[in-house]
PDB file of N, CA and C in Angstrom:
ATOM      1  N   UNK A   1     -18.162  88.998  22.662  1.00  0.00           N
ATOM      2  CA  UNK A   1     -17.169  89.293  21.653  1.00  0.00           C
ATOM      3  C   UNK A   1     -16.263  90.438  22.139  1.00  0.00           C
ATOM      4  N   UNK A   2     -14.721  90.212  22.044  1.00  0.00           N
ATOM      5  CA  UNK A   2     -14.214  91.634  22.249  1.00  0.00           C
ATOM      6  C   UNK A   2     -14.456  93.060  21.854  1.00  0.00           C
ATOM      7  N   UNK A   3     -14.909  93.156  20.837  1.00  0.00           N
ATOM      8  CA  UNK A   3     -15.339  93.910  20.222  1.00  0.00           C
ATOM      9  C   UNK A   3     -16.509  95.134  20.985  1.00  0.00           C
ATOM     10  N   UNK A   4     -17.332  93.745  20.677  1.00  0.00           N
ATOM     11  CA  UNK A   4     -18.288  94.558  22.196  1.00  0.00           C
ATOM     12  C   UNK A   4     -18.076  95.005  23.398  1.00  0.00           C
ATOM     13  N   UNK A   5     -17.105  94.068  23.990  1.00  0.00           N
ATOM     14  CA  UNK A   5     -16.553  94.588  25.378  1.00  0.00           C
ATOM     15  C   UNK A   5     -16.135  95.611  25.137  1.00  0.00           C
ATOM     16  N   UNK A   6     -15.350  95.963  24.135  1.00  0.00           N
ATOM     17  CA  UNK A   6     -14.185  97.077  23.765  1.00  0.00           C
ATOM     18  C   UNK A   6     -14.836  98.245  23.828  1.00  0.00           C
ATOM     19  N   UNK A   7     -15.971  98.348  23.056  1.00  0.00           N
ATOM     20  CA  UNK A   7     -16.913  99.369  22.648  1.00  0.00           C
ATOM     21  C   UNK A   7     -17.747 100.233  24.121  1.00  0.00           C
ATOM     22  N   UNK A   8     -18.116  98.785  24.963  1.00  0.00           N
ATOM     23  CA  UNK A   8     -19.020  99.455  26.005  1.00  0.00           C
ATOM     24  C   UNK A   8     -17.804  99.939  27.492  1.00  0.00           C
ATOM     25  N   UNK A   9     -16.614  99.344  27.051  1.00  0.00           N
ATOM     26  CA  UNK A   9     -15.918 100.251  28.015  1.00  0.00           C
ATOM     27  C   UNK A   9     -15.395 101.599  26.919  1.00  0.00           C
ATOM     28  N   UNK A  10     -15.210 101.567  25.917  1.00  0.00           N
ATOM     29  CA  UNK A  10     -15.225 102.860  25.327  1.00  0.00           C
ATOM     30  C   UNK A  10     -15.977 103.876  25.776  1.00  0.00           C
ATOM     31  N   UNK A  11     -17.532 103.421  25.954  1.00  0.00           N
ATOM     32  CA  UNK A  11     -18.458 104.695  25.997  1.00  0.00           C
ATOM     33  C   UNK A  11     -18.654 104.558  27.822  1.00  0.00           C
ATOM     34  N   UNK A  12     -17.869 104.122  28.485  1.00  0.00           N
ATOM     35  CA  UNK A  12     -18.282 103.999  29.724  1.00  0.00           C
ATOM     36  C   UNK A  12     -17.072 105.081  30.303  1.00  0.00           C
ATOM     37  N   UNK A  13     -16.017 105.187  29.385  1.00  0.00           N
ATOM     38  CA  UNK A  13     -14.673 105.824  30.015  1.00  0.00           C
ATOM     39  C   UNK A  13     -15.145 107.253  28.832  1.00  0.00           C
ATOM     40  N   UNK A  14     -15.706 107.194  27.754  1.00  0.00           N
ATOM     41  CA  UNK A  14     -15.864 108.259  27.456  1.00  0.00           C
ATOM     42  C   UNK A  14     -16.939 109.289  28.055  1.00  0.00           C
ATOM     43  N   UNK A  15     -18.155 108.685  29.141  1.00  0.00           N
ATOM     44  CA  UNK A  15     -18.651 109.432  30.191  1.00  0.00           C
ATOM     45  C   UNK A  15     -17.939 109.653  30.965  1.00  0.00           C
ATOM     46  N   UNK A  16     -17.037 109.448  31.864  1.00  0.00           N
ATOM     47  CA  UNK A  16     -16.060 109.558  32.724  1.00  0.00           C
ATOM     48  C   UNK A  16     -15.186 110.684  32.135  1.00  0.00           C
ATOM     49  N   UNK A  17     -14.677 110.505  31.393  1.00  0.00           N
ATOM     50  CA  UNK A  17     -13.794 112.057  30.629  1.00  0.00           C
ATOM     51  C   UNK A  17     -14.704 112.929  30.489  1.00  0.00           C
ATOM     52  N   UNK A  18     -15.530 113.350  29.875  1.00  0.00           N
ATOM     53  CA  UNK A  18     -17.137 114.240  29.972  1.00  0.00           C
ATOM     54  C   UNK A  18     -17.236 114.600  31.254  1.00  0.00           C
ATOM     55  N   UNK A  19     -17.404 114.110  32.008  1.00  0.00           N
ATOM     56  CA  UNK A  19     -17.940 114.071  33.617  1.00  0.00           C
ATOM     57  C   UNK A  19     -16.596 114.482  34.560  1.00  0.00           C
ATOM     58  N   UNK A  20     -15.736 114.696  33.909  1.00  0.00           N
ATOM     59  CA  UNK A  20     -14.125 114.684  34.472  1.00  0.00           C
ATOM     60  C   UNK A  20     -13.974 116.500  34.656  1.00  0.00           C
ATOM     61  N   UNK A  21     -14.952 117.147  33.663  1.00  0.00           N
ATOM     62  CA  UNK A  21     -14.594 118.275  33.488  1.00  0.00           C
ATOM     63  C   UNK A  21     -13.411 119.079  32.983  1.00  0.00           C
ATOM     64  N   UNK A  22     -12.433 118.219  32.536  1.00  0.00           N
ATOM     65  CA  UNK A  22     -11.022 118.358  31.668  1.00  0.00           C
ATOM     66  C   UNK A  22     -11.158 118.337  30.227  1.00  0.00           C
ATOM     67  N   UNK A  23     -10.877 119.059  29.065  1.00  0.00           N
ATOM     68  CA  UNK A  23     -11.068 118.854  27.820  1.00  0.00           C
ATOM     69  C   UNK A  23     -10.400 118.000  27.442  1.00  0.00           C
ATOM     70  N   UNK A  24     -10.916 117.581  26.157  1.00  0.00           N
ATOM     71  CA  UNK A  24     -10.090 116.168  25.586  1.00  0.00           C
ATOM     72  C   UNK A  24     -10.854 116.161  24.122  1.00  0.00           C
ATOM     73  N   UNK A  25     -10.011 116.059  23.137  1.00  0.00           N
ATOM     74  CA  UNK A  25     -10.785 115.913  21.454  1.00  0.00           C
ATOM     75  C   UNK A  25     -11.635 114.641  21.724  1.00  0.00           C
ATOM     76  N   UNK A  26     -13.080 115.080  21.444  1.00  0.00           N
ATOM     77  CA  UNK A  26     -13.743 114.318  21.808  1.00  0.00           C
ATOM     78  C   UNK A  26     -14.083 113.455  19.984  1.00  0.00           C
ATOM     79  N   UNK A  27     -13.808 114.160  18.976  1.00  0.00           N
ATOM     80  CA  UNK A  27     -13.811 113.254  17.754  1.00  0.00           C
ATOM     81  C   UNK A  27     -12.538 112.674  17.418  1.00  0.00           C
ATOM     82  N   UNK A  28     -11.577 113.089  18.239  1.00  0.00           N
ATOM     83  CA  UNK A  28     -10.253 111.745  18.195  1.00  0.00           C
ATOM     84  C   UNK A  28     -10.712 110.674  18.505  1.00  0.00           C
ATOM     85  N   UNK A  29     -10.978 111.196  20.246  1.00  0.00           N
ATOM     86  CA  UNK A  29     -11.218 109.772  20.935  1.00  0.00           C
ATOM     87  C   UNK A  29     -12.098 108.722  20.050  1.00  0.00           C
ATOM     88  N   UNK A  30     -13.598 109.629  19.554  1.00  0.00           N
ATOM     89  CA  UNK A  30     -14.453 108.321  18.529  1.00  0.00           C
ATOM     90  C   UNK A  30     -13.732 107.594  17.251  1.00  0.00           C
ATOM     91  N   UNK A  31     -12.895 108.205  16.841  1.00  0.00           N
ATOM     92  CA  UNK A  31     -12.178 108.138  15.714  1.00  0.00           C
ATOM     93  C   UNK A  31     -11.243 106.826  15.988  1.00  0.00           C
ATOM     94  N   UNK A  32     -10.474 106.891  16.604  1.00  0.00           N
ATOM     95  CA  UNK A  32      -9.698 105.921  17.711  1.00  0.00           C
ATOM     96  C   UNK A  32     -10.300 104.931  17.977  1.00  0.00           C
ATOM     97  N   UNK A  33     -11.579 105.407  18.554  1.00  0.00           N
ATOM     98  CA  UNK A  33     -12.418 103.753  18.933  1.00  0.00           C
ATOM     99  C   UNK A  33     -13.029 102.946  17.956  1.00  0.00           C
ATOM    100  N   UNK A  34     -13.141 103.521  16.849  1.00  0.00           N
ATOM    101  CA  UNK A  34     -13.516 103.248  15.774  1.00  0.00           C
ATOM    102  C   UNK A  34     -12.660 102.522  14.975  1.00  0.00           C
ATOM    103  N   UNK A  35     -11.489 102.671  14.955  1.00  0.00           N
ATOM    104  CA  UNK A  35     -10.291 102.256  14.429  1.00  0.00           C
ATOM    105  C   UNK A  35     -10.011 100.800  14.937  1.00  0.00           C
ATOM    106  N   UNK A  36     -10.121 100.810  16.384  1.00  0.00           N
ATOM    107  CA  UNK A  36      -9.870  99.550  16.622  1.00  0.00           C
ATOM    108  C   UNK A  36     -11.064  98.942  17.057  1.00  0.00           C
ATOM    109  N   UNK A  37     -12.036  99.401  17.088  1.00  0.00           N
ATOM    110  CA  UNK A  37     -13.342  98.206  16.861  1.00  0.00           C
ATOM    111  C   UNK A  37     -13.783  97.436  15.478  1.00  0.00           C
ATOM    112  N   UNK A  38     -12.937  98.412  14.495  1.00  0.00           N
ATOM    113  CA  UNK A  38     -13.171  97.770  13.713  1.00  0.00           C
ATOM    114  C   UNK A  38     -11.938  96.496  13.256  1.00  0.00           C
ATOM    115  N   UNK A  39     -10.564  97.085  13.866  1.00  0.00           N
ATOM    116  CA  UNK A  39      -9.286  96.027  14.038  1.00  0.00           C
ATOM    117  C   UNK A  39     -10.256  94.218  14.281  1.00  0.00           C
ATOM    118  N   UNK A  40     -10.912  94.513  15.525  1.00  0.00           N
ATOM    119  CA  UNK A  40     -10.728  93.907  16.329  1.00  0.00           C
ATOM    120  C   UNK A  40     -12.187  92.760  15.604  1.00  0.00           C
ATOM    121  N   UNK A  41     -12.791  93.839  14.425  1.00  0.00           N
ATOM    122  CA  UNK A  41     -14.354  93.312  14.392  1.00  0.00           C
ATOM    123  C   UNK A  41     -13.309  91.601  12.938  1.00  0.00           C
ATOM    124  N   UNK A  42     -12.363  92.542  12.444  1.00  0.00           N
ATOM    125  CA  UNK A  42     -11.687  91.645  11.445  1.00  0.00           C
ATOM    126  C   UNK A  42     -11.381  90.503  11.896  1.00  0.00           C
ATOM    127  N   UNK A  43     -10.744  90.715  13.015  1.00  0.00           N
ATOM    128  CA  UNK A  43      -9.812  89.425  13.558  1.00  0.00           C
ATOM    129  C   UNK A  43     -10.672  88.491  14.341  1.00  0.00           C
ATOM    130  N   UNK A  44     -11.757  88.574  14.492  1.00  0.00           N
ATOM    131  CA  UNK A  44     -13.096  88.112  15.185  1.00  0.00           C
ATOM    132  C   UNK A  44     -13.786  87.412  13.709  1.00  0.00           C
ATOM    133  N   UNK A  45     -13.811  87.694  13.013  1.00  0.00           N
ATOM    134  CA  UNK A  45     -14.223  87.130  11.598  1.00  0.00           C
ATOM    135  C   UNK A  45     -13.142  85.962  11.395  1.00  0.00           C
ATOM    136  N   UNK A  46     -11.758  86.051  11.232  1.00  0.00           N
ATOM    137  CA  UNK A  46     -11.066  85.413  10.629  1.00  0.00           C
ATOM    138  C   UNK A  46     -10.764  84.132  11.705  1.00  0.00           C
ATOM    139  N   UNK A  47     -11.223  84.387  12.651  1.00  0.00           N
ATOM    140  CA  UNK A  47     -11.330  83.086  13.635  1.00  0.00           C
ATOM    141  C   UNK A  47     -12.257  82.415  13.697  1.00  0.00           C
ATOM    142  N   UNK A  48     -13.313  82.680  12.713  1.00  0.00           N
ATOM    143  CA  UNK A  48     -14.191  81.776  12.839  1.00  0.00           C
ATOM    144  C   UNK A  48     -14.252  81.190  11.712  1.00  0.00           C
TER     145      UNK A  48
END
């Protein structure tokens, strides 16, 4: 499901920023991913 894909490169690029040693709002970024996992969880419903 996209959704899922979406999610596990979310937390795969959000170790990578962590690990980057550069700051970055780290409750945007979840906030954000959240936003469109859940976009994405709708439009995954309505196609089926």
């Amino acid at each position: 499901m996209p959704s899922e894909e979406f999610s596990a490169f979310c937390e795969t690029e959000f170790e990578h920023r962590l690990n980057s040693g550069q700051e970055f709002d780290e409750g945007l970024y979840r906030k954000a991913k959240e936003m469109v996992i859940d976009r994405l969880i709708r439009l995954e419903r309505e196609e089926r």
